[in-house]
N, C-alpha and C. Protein backbone atom coordinates (compact mmCIF):
# COMPACT_ATOMS: atom_id res chain seq x y z
N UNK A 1 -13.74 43.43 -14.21
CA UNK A 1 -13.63 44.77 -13.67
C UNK A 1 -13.16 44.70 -12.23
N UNK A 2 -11.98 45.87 -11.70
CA UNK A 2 -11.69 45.68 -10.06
C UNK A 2 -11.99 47.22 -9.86
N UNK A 3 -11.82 47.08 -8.52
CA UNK A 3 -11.98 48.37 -8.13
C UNK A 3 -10.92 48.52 -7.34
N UNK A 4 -10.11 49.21 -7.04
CA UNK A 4 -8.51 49.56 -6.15
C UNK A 4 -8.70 47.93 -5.67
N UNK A 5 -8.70 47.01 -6.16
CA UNK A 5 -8.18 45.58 -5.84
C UNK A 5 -9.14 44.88 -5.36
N UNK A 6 -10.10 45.82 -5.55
CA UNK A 6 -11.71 44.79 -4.81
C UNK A 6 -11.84 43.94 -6.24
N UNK A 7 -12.88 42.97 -5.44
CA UNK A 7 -13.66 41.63 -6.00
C UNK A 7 -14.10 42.58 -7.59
N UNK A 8 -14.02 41.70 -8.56
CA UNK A 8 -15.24 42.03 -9.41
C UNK A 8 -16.60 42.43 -9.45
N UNK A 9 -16.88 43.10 -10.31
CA UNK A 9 -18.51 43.25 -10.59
C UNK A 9 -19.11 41.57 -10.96
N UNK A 10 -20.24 41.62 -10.18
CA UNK A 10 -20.77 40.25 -9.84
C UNK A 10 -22.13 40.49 -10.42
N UNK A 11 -23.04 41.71 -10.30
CA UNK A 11 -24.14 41.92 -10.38
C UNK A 11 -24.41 43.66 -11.00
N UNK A 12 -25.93 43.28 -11.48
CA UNK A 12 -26.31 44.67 -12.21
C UNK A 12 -27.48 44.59 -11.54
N UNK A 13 -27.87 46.19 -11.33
CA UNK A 13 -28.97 46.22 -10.59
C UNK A 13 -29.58 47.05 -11.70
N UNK A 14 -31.05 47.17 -11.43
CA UNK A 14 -31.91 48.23 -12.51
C UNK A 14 -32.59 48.76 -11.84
N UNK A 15 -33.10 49.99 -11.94
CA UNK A 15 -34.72 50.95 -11.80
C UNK A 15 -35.67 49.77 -12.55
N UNK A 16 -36.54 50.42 -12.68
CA UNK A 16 -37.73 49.62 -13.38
C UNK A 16 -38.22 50.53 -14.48
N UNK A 17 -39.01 50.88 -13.72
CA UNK A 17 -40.11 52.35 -14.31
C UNK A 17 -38.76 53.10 -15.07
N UNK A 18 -38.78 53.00 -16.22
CA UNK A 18 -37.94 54.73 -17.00
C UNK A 18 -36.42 53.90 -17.51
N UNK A 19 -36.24 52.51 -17.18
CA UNK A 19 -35.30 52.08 -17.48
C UNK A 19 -35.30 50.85 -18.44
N UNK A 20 -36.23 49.57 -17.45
CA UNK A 20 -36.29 48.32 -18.28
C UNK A 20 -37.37 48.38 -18.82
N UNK A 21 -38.47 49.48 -18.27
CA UNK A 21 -40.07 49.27 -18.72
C UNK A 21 -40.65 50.53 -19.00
N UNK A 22 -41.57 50.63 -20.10
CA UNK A 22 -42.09 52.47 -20.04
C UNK A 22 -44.07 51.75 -19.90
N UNK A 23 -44.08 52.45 -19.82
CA UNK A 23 -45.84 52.44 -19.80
C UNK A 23 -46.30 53.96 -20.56
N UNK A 24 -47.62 54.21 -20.92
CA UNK A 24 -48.51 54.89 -21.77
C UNK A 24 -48.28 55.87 -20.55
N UNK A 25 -48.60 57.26 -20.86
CA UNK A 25 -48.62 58.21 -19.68
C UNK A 25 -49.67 58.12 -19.14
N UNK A 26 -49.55 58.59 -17.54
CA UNK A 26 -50.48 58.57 -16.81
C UNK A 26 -52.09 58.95 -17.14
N UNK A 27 -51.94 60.54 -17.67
CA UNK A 27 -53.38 60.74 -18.05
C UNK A 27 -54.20 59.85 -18.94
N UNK A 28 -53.22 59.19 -19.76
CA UNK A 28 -54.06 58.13 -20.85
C UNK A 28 -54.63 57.26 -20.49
N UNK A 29 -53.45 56.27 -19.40
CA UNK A 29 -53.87 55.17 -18.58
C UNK A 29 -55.21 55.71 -17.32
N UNK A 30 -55.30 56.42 -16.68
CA UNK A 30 -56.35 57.08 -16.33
C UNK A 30 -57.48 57.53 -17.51
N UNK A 31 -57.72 57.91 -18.50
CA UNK A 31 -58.85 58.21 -18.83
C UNK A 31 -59.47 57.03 -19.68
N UNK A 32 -58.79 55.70 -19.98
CA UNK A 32 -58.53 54.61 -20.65
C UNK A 32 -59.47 54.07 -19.69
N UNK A 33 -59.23 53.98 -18.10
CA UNK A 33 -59.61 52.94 -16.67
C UNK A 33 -61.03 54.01 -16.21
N UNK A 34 -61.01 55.21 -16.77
CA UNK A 34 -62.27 56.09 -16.67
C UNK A 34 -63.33 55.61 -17.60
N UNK A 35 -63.07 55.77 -18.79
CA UNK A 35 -64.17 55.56 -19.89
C UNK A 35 -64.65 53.95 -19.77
N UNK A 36 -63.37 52.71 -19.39
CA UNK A 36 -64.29 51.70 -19.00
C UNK A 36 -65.16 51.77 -17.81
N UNK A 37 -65.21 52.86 -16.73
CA UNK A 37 -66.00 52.65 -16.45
C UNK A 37 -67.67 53.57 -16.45
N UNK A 38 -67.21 54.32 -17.57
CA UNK A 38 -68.55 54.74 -18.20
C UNK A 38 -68.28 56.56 -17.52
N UNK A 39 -67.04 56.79 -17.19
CA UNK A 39 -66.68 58.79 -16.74
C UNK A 39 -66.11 58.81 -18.41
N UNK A 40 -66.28 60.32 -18.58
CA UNK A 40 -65.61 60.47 -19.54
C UNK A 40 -65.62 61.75 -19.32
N UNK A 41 -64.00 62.15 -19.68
CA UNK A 41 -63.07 63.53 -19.25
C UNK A 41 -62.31 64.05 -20.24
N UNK A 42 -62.18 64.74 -20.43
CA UNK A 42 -61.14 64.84 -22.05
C UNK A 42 -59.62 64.78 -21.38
N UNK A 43 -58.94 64.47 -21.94
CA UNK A 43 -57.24 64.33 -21.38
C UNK A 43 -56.78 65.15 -20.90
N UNK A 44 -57.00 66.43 -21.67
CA UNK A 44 -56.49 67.90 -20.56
C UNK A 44 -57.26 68.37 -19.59
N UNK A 45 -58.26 67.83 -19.18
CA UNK A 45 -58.54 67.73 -17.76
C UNK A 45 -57.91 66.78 -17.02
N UNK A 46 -58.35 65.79 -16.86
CA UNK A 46 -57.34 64.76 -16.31
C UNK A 46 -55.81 64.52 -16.23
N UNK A 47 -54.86 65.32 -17.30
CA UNK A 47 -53.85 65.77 -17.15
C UNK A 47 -53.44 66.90 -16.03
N UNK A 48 -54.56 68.39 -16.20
CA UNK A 48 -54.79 69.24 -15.41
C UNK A 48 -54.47 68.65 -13.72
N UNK A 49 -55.44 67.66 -13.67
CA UNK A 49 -56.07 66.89 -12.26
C UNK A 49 -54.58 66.24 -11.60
N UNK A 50 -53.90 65.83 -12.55
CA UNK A 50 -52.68 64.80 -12.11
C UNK A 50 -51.59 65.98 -11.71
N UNK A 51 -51.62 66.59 -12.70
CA UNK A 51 -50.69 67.52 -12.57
C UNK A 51 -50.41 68.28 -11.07
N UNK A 52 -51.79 68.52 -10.62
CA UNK A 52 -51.93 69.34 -9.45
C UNK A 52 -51.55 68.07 -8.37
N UNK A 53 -52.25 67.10 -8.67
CA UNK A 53 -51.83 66.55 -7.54
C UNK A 53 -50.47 65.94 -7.07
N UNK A 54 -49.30 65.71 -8.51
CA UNK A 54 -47.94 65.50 -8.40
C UNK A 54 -47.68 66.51 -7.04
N UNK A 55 -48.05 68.13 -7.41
CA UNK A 55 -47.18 69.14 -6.83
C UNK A 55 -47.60 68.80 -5.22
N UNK A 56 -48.46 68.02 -4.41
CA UNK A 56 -48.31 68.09 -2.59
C UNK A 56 -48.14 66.04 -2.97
N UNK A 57 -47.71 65.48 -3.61
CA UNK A 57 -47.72 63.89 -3.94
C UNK A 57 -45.90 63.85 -3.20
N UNK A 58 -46.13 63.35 -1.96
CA UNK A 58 -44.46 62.69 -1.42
C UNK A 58 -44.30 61.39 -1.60
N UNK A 59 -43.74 60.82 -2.15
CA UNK A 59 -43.24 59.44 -2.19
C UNK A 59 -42.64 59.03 -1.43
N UNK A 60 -41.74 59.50 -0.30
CA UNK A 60 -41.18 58.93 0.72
C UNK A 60 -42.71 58.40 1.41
N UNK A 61 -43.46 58.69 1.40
CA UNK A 61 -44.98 58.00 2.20
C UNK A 61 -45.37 56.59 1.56
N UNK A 62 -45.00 56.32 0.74
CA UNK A 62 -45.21 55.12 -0.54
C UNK A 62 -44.67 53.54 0.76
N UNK A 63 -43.96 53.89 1.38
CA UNK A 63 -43.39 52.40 1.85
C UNK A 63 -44.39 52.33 3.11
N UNK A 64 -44.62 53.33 3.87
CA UNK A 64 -45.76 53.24 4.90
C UNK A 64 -47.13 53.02 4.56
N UNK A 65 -47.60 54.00 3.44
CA UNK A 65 -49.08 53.51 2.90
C UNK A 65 -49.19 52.70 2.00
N UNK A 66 -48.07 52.18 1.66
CA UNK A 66 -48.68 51.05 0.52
C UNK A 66 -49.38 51.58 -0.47
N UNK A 67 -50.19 50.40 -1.06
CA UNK A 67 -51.61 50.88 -2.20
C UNK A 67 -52.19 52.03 -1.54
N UNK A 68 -52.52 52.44 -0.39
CA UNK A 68 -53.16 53.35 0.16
C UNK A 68 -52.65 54.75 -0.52
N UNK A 69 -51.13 54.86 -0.50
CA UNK A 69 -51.22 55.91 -0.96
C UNK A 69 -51.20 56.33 -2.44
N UNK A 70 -51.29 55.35 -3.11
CA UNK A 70 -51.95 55.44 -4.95
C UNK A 70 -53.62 55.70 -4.67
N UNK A 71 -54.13 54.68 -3.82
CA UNK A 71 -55.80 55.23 -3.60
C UNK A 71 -56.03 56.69 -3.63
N UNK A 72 -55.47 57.48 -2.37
CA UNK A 72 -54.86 58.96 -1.94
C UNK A 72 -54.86 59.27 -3.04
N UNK A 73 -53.68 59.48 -4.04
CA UNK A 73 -53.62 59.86 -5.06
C UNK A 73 -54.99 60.04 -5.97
N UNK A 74 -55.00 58.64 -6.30
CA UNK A 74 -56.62 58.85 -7.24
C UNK A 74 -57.80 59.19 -6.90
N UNK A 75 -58.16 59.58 -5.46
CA UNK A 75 -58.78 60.08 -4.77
C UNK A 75 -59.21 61.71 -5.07
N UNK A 76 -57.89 62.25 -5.19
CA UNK A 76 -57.60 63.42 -5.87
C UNK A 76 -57.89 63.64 -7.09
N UNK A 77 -57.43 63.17 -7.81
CA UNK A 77 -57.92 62.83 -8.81
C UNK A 77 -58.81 63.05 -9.33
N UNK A 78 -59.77 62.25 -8.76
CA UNK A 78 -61.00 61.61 -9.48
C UNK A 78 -62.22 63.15 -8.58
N UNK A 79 -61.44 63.62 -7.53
CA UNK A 79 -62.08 65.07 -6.90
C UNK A 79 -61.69 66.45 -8.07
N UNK A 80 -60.32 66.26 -8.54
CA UNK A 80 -60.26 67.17 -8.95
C UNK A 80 -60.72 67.33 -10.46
N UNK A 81 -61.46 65.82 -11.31
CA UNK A 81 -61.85 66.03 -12.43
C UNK A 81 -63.38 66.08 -12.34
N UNK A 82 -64.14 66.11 -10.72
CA UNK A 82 -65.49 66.21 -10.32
C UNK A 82 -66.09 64.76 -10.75
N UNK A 83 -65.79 63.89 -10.50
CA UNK A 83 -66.58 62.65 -10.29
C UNK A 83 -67.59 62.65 -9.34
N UNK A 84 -68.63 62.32 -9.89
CA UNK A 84 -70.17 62.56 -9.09
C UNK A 84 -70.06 61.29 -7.67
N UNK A 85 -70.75 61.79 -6.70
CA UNK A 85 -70.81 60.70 -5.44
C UNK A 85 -69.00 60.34 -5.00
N UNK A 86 -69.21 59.27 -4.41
CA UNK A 86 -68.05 58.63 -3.55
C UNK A 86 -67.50 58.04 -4.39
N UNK A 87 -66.17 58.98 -4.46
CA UNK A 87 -64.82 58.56 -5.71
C UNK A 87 -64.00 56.71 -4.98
N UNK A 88 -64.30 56.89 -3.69
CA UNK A 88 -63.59 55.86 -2.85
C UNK A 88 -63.44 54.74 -3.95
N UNK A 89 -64.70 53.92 -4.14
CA UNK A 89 -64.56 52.92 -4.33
C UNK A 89 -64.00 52.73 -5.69
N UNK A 90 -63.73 53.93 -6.77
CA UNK A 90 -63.39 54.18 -8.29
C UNK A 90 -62.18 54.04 -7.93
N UNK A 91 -61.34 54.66 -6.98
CA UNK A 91 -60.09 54.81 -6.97
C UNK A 91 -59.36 53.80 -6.44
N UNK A 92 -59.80 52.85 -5.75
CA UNK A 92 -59.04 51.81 -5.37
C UNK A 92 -58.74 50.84 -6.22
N UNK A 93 -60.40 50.57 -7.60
CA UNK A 93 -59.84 50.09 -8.47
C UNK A 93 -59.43 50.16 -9.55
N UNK A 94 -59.02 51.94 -9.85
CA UNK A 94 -57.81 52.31 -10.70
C UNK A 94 -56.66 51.80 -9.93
N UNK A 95 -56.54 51.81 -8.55
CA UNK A 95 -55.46 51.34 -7.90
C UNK A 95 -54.67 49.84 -8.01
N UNK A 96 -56.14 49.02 -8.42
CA UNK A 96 -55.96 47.62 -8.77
C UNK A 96 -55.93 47.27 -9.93
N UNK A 97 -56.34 47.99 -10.61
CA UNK A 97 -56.00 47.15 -11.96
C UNK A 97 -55.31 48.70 -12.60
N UNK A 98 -54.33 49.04 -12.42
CA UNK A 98 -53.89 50.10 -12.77
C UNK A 98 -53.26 49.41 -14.33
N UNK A 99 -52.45 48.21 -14.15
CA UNK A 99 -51.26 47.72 -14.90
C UNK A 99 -51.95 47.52 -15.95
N UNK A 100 -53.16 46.55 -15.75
CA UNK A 100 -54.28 45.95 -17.16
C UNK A 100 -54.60 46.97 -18.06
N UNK A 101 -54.21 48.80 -17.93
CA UNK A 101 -54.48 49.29 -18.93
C UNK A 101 -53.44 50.47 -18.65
N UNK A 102 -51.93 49.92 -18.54
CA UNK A 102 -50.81 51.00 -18.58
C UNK A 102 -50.12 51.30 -19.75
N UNK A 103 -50.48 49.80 -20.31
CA UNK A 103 -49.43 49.37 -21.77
C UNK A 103 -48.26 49.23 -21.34
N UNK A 104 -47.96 48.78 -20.40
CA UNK A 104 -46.63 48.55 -20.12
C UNK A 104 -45.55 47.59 -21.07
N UNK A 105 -44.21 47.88 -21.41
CA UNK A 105 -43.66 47.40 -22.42
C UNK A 105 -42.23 47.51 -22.00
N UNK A 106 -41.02 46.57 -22.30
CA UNK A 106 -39.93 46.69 -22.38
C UNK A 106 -39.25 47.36 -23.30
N UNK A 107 -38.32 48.11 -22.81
CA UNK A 107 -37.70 48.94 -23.77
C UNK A 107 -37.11 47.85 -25.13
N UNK A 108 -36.87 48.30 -26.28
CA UNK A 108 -36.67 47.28 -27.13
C UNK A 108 -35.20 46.71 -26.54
N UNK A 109 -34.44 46.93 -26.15
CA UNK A 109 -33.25 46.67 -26.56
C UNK A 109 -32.66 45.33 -24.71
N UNK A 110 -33.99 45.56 -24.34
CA UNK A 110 -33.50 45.19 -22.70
C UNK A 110 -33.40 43.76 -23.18
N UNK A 111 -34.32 42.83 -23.62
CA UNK A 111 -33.98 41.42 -24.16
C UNK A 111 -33.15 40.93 -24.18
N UNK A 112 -32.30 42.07 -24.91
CA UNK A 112 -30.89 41.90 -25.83
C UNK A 112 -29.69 41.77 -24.23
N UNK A 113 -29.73 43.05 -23.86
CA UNK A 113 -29.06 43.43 -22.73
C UNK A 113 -28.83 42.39 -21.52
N UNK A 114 -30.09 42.39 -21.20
CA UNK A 114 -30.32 41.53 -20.14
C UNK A 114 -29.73 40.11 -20.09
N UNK A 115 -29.99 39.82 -21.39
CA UNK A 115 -29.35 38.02 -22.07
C UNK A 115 -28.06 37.86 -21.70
N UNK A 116 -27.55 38.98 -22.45
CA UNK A 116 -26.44 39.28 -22.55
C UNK A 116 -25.38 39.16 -21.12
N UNK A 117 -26.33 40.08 -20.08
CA UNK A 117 -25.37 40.18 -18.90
C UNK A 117 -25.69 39.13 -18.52
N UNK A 118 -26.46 37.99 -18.34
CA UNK A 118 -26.64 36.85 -17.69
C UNK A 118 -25.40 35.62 -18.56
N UNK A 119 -25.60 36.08 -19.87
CA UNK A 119 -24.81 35.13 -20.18
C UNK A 119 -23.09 35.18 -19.89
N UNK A 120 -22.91 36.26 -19.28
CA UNK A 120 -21.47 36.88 -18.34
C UNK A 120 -21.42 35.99 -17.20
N UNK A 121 -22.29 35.66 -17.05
CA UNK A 121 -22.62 34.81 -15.55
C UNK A 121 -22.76 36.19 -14.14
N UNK A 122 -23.27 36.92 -14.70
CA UNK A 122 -23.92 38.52 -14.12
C UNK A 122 -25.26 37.84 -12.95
N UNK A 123 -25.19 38.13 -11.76
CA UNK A 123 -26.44 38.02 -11.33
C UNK A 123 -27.40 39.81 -11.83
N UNK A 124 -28.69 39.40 -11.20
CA UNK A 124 -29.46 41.09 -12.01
C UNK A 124 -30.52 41.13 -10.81
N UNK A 125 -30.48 42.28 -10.70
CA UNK A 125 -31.87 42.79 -9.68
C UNK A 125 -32.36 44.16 -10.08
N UNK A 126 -33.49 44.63 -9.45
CA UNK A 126 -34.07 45.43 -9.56
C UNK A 126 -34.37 45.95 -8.11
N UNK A 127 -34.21 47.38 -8.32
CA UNK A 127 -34.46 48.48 -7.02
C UNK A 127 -35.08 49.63 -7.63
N UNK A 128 -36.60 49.63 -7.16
CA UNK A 128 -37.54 50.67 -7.25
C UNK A 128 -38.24 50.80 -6.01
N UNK A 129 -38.60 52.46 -6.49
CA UNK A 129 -39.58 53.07 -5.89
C UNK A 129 -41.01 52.66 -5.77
N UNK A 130 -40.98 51.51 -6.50
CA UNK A 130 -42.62 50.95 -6.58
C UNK A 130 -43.01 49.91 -5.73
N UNK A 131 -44.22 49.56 -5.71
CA UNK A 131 -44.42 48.48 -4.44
C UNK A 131 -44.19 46.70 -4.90
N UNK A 132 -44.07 45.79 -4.35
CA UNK A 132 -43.73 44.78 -4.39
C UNK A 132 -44.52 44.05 -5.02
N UNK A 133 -46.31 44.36 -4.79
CA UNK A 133 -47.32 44.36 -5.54
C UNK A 133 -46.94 44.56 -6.91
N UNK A 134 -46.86 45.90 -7.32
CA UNK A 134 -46.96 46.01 -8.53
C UNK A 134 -45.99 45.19 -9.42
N UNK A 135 -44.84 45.00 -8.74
CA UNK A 135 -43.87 44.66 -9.52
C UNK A 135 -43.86 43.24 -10.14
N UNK A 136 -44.90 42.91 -9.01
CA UNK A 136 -45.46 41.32 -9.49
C UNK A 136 -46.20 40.96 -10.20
N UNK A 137 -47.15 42.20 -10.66
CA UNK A 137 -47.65 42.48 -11.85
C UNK A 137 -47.27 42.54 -12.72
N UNK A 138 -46.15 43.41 -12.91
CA UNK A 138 -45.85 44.00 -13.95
C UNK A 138 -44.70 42.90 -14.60
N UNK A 139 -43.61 42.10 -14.47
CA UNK A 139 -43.15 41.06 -14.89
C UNK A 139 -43.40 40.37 -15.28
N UNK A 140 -44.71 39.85 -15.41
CA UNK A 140 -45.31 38.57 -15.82
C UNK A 140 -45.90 39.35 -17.05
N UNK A 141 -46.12 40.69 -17.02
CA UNK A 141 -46.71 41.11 -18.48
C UNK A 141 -45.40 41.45 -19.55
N UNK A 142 -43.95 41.07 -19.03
CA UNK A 142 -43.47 41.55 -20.01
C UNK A 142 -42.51 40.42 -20.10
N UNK A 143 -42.72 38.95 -19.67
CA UNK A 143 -42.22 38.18 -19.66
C UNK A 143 -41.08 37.77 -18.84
N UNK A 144 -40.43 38.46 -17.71
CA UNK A 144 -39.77 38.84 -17.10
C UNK A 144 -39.76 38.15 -15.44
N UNK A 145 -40.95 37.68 -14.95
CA UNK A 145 -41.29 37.42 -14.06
C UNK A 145 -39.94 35.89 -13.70
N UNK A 146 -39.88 36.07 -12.29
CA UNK A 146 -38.50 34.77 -12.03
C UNK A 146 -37.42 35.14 -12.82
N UNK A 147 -37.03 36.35 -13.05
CA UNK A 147 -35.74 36.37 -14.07
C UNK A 147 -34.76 37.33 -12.87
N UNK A 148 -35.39 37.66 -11.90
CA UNK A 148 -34.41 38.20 -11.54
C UNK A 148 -33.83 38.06 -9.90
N UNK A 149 -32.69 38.10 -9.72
CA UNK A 149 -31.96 37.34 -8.53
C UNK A 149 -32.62 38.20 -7.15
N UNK A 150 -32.30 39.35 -7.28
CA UNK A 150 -32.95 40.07 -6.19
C UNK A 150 -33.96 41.93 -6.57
N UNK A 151 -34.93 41.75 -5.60
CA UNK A 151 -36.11 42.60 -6.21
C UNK A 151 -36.22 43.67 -4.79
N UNK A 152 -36.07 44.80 -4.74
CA UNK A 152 -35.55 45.83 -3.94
C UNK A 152 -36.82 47.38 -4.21
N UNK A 153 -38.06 46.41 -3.16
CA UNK A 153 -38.88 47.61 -3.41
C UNK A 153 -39.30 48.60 -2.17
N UNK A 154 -40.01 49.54 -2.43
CA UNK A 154 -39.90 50.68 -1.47
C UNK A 154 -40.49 50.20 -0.28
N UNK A 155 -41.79 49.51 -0.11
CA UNK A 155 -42.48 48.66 0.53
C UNK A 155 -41.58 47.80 1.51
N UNK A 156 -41.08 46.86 0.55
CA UNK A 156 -40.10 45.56 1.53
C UNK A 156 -38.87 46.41 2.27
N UNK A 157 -38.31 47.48 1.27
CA UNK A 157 -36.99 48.16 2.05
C UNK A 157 -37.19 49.23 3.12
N UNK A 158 -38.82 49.41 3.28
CA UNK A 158 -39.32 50.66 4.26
C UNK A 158 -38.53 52.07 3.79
N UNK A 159 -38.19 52.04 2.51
CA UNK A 159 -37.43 53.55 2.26
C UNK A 159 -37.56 53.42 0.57
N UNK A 160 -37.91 55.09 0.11
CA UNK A 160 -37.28 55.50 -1.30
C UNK A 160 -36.27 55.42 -1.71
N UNK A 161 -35.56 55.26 -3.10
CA UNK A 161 -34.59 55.85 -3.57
C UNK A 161 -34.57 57.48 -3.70
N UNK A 162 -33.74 58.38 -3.01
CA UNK A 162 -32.08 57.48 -3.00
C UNK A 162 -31.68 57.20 -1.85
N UNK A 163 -32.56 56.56 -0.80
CA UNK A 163 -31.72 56.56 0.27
C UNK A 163 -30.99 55.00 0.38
N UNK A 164 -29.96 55.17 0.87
CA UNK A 164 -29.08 54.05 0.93
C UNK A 164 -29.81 52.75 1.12
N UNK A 165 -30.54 52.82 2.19
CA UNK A 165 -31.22 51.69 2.74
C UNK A 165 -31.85 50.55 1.37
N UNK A 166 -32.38 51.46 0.57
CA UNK A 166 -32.86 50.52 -0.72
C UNK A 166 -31.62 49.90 -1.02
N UNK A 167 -31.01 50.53 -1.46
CA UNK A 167 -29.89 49.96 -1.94
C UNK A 167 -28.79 48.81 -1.40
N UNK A 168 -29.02 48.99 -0.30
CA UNK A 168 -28.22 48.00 0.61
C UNK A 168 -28.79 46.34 0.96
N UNK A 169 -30.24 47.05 0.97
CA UNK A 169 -32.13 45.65 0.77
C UNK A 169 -31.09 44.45 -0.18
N UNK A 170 -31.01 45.65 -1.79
CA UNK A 170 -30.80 44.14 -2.77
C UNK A 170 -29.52 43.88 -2.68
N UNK A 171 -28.46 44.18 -2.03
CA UNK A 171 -27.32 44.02 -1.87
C UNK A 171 -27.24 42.69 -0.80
N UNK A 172 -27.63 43.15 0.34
CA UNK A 172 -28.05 42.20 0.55
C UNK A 172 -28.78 41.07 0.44
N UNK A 173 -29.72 41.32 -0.21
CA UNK A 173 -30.54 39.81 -0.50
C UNK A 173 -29.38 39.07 -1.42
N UNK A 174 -28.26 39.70 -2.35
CA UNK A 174 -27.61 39.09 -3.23
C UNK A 174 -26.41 38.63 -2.48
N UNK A 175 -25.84 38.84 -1.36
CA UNK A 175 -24.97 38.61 -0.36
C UNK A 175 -23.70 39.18 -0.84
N UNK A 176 -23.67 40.55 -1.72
CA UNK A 176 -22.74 41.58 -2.17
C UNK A 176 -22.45 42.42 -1.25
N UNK A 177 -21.09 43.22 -1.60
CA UNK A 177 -20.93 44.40 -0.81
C UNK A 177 -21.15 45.27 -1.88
N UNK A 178 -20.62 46.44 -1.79
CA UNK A 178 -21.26 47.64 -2.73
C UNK A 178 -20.45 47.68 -4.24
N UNK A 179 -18.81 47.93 -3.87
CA UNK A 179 -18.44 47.40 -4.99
C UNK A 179 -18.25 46.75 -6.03
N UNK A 180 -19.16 45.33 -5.73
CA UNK A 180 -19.29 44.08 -6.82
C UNK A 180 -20.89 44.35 -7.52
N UNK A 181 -21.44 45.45 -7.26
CA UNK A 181 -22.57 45.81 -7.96
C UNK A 181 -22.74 46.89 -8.53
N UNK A 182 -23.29 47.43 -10.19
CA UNK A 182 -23.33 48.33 -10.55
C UNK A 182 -24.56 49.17 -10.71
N UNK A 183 -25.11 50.03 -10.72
CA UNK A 183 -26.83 50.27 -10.80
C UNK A 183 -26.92 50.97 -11.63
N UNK A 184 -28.15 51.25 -12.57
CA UNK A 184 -28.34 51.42 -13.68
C UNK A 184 -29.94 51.79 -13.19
N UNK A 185 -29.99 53.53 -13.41
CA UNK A 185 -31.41 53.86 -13.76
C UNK A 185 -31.50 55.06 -14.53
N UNK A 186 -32.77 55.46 -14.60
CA UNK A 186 -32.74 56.56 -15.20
C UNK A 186 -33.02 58.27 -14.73
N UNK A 187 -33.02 58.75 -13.58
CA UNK A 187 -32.93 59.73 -12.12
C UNK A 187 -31.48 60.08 -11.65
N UNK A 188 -31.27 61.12 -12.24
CA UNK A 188 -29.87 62.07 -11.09
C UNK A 188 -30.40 62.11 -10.02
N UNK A 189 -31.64 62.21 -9.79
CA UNK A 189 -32.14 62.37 -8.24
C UNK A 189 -31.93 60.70 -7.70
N UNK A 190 -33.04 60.36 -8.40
CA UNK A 190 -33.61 58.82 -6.88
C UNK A 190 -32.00 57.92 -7.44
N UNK A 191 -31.65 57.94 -8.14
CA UNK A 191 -30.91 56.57 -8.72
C UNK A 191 -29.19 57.21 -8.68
N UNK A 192 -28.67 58.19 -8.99
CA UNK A 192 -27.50 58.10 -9.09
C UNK A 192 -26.91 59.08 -7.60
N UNK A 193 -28.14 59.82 -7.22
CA UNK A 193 -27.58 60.05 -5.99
C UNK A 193 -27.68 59.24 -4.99
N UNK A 194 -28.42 57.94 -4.89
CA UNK A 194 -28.65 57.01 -4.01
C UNK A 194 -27.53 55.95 -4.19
């Protein structure tokens, strides 16, 4: 592939979340990390609870607070489904072991895909909105972990998608300019306007 006479495509970049990987929805994985620990909520409350708190939830805050601001989050949470006493210490470790009960899973067909572009002699990265933490989690549960050339998260890049800056993180770490890379997510917002 050229572009008005530029270099080839060298590399594929991915989203994570909604592209290479889905997980169980939130309220499930929340009332799943509730009932082990002995709350029990029916789902449309805890759906209710999430719901409200999406609508004042900014993610541009995600690269400054870190885990802090998933704590924040479940904080809410765990206020707005009335958890008795100090939610603090519940919510940090929904915060920590969030992944151990997300069900997180590769889409079927990424195996295939992924093989595929490597066997092009394709380098591959990933650029998300998620923290560097998690992502180190979450690879090793889907076999994935060390597979990929450069890893472009909100945390390490100090910015969301779509702002350029992510995008430029794994570009750089891959020693590309913009044209020899293609990106691939699943967001008109964070991913194709970025």
């Amino acid at each position: 592939m050229a572009c008005g006479g530029q270099s080839r495509v060298k590399a594929i970049l991915f989203d994570l979340g909604g592209t290479l990987i889905e997980t169980d929805e939130v309220p499930d994985i929340l009332q799943r990390i509730l009932q082990a620990r002995g709350v029990r909520r029916p789902r449309g409350v805890i759906a209710h609870a999430w719901n409200e708190v999406r609508r004042w939830m900014d993610i541009r805050k995600l690269p400054v607070l870190r885990e802090r601001f998933w704590v924040e989050v479940n904080l809410q949470i765990l206020r707005g489904i009335h958890v008795p006493g100090d939610p603090a210490p519940l919510a940090w470790e929904i915060a920590q072991r969030w992944w151990e009960y997300a069900n997180v899973r590769l889409y079927p067909e990424v195996p295939e895909v992924l093989g595929e572009l490597r066997s092009q002699g394709l380098r591959l990265g990933i650029v998300t909105n998620g923290l560097m933490s998690d992502v180190e989690k979450i690879l090793p549960l889907v076999r994935l972990d060390g597979f990929f050339d450069a890893i472009a998260t909100a945390d390490v890049a100090g910015v969301v998608k779509p702002h350029p800056a992510i995008f430029k993180y794994a570009l750089k770490s891959l020693n590309l300019r913009p044209w020899e890379a293609l990106f691939v997510g699943d967001s008109l917002e964070a991913d194709y306007a970025g």
